[in-house]
Protein backbone atom coordinates (compact mmCIF):
# COMPACT_ATOMS: atom_id res chain seq x y z
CA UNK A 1 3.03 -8.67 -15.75
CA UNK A 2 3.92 -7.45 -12.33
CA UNK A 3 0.22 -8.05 -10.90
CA UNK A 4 -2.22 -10.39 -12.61
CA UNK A 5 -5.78 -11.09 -11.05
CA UNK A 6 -8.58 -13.31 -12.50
CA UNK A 7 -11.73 -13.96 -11.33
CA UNK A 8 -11.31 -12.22 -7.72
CA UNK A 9 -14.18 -12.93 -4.80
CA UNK A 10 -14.39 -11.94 -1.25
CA UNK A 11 -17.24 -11.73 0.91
CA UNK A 12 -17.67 -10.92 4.60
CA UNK A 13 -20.49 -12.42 7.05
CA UNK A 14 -21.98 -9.55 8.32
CA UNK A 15 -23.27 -9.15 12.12
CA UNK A 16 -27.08 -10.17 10.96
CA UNK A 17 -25.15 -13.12 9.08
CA UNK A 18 -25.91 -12.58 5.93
CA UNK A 19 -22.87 -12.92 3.27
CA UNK A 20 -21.98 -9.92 1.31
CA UNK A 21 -19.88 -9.62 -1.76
CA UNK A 22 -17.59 -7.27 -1.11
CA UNK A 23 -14.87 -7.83 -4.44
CA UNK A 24 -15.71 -9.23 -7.46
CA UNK A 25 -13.40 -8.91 -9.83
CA UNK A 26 -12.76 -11.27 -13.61
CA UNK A 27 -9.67 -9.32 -14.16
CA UNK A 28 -7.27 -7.29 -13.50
CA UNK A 29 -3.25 -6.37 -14.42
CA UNK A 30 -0.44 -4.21 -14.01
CA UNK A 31 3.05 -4.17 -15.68
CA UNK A 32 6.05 -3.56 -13.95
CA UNK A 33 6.90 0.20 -13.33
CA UNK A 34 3.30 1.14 -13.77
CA UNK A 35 1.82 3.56 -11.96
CA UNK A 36 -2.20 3.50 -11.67
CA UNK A 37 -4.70 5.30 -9.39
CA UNK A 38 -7.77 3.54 -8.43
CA UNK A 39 -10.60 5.92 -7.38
CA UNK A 40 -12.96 4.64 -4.49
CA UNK A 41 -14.71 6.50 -1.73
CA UNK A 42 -15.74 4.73 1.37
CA UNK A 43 -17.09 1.20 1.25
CA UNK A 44 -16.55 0.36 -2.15
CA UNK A 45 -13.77 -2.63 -1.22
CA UNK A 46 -10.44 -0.44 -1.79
CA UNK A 47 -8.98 -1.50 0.96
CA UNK A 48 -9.87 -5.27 1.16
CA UNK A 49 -8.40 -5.23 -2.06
CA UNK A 50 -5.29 -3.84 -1.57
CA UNK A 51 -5.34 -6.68 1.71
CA UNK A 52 -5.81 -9.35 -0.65
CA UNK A 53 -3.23 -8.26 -3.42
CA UNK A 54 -0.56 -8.09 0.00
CA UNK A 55 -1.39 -11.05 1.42
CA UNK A 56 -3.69 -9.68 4.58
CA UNK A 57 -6.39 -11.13 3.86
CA UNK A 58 -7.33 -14.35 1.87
CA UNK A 59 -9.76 -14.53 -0.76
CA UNK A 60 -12.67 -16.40 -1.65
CA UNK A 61 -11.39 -17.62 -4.59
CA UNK A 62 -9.31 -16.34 -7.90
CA UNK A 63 -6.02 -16.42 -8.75
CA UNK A 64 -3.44 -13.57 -7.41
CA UNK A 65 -0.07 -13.23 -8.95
CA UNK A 66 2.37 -11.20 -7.94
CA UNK A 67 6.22 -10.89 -9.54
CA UNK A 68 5.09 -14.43 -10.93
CA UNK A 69 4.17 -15.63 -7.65
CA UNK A 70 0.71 -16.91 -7.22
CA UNK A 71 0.16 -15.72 -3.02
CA UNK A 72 -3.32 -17.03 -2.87
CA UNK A 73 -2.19 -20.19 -2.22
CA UNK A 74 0.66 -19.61 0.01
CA UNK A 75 0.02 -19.87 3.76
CA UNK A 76 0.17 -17.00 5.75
CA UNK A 77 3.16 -16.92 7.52
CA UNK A 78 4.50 -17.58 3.65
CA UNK A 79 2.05 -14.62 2.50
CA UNK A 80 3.97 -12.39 5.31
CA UNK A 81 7.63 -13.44 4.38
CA UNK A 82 6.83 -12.79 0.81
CA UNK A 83 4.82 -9.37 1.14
CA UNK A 84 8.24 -8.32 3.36
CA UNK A 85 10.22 -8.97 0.59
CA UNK A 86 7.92 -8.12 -2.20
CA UNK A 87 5.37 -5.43 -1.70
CA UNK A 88 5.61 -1.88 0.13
CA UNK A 89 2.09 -0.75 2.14
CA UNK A 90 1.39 2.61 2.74
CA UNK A 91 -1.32 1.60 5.49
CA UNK A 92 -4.32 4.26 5.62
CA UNK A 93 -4.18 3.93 9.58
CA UNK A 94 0.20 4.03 9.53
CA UNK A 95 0.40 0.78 11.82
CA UNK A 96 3.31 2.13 13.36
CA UNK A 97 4.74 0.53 16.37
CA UNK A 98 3.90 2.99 19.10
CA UNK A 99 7.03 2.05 21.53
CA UNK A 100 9.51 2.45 18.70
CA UNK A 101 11.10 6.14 16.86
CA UNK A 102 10.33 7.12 13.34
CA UNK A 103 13.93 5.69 12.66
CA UNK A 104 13.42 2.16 14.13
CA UNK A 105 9.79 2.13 12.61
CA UNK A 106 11.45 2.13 9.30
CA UNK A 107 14.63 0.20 9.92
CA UNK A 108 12.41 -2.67 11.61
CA UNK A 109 10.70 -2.89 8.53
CA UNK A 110 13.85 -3.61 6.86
CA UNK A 111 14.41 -6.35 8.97
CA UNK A 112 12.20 -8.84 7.23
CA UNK A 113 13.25 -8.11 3.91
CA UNK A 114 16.92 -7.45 2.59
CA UNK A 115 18.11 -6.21 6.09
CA UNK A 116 18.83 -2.96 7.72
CA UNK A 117 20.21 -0.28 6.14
CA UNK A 118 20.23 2.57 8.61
CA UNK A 119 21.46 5.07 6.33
CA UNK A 120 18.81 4.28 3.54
CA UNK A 121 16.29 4.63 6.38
CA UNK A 122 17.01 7.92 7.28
CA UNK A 123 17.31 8.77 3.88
CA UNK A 124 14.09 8.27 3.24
CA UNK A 125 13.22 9.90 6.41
CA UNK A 126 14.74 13.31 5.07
CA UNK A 127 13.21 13.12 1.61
CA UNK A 128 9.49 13.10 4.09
CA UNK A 129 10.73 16.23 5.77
CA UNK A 130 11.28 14.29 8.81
CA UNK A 131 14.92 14.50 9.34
CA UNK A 132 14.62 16.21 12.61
CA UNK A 133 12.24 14.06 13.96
CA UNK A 134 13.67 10.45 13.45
CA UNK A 135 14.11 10.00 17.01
CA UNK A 136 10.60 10.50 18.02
CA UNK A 137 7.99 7.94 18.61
CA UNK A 138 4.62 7.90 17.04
CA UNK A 139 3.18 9.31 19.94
CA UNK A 140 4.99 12.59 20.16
CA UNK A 141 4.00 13.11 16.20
CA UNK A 142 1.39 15.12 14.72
CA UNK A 143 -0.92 12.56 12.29
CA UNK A 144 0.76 14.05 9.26
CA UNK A 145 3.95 13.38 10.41
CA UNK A 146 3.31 9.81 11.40
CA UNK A 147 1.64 9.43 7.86
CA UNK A 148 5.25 10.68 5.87
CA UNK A 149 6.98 8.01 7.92
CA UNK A 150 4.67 5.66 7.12
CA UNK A 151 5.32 6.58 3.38
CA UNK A 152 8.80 5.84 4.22
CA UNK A 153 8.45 2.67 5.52
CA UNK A 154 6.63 1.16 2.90
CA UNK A 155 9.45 1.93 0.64
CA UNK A 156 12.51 1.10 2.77
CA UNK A 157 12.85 -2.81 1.02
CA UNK A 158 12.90 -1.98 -2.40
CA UNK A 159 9.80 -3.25 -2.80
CA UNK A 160 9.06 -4.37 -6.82
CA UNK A 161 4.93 -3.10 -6.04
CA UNK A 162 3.59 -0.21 -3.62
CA UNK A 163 0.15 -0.33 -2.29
CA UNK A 164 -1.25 3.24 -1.11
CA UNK A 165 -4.31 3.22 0.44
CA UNK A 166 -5.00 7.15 0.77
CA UNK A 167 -1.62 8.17 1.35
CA UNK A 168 -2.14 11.56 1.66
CA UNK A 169 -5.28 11.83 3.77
CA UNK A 170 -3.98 13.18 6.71
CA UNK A 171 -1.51 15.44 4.98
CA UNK A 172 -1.70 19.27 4.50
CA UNK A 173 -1.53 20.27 0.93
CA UNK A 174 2.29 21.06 0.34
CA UNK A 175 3.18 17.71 2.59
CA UNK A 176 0.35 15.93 0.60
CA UNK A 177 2.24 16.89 -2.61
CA UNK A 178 5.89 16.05 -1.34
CA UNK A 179 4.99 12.84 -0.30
CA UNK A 180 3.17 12.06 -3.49
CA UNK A 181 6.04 12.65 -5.01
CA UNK A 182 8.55 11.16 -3.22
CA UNK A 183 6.07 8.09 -3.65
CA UNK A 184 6.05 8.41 -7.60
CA UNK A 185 9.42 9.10 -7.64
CA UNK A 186 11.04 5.98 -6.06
CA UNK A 187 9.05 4.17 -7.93
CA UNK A 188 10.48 5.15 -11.29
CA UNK A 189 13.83 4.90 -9.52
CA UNK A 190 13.12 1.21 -8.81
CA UNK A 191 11.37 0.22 -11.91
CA UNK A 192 8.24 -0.73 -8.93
CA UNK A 193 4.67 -0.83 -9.80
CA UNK A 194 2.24 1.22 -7.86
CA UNK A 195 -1.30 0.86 -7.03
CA UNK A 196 -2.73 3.85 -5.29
CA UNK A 197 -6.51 3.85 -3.92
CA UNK A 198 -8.04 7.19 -3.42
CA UNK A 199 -11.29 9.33 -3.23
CA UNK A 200 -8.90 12.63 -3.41
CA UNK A 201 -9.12 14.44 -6.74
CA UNK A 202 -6.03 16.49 -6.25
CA UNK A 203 -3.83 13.11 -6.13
CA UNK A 204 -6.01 11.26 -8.30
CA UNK A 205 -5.70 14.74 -10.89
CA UNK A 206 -1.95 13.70 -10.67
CA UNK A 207 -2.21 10.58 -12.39
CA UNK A 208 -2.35 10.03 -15.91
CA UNK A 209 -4.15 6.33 -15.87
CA UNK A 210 -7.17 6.53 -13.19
CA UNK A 211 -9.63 3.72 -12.94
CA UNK A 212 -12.94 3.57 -11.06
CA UNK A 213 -13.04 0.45 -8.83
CA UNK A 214 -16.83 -0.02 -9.35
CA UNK A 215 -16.25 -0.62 -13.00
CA UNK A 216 -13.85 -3.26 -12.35
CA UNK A 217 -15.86 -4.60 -9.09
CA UNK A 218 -19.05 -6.51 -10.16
CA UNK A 219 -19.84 -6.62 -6.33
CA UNK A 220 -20.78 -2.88 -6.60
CA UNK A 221 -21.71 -2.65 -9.52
């Protein structure tokens, strides 16, 4: 198995502080090169879960595996070098480095992983559409654009598992398809597993294996 999870828990203190149980999960799995579409809306724990399968956040308790590497007990600096090497994020809020172009945005994520490969980078950048914008920064972008180079970044390592959490939110229809696509399809180039999270029923339509995180979450349930 690719990703393995038993017996997943995380809770937050809220601002009153009481604790709330915000995952709770006996278990979950995906195989390697499978592609499966989580459906969520807002605050049902999509994307603390997709933080705790990468490594962002810690959990409770439960055991996390990942490419046969258990990452809830790795510290974080540990969980960082592995997720760099390991795991591609399409972040819902990009995280792109705001003094930096489309280009270096992806080629600096290379960095921590197998290394730069400038040509791959832009690559990736023209399969987004965004070939003549790869020396802009994130500023100068529309959010749609910012959100296909984000889409590029997360796959610039070769990752062996992609995280999406709603990667097409910001997109337009046609760029919401394309980058969908490109998505799916370097996936099945790679052989990588992907995990998207989404409230969307156009992308979620697109999948063939769709699973509702409440009936996996007992914190929600």
């Amino acid at each position: 198995m690719l990703l393995e999870i038993k017996n997943l828990k995380k809770s937050f203190v809220s601002p009153d502080g009481e604790r709330m149980m915000i995952l709770d999960i006996p278990q979950f799995a995906m195989a390697s090169g499978e592609q499966l579409a989580l459906e969520g809306g807002s605050g049902t724990g999509k994307t603390t879960f997709l933080h705790v399968i990468a490594g962002i956040l810690q959990a409770d308790s439960g055991s996390i595996h990942v490419a046969g590497r258990e990452i809830s007990t790795l510290s974080e600096s540990e969980r960082d070098g592995f997720r760099s090497q390991t795991i591609g994020y399409v972040f819902q809020t990009f995280n792109l480095l705001q003094g930096y172009t489309a280009l270096e945005n992806v080629a600096l994520g290379m960095a921590f992983g197998r290394g730069i490969d400038i040509e791959y980078a832009k690559s990736l950048l023209a399969r987004v559409g965004m070939q003549d914008r790869m020396n802009y920064r994130p500023r100068q972008l529309s959010v749609g654009q910012q959100q296909r180079v984000a889409v590029a970044r997360a796959l610039a390592n070769h990752p062996q598992l992609v995280l999406a959490d709603e990667p097409t939110g910001n997109l337009d229809h046609k760029h919401a398809k394309d980058s969908l696509h490109l998505i799916r399809e370097v996936c099945r180039e790679k052989s990588a597993g992907l995990l998207l999270v989404s409230h969307d029923r156009d992308v979620l339509s697109d999948f063939k294996d769709v699973k509702r995180l409440a009936d996996l979450n007992g914190a929600i349930s």
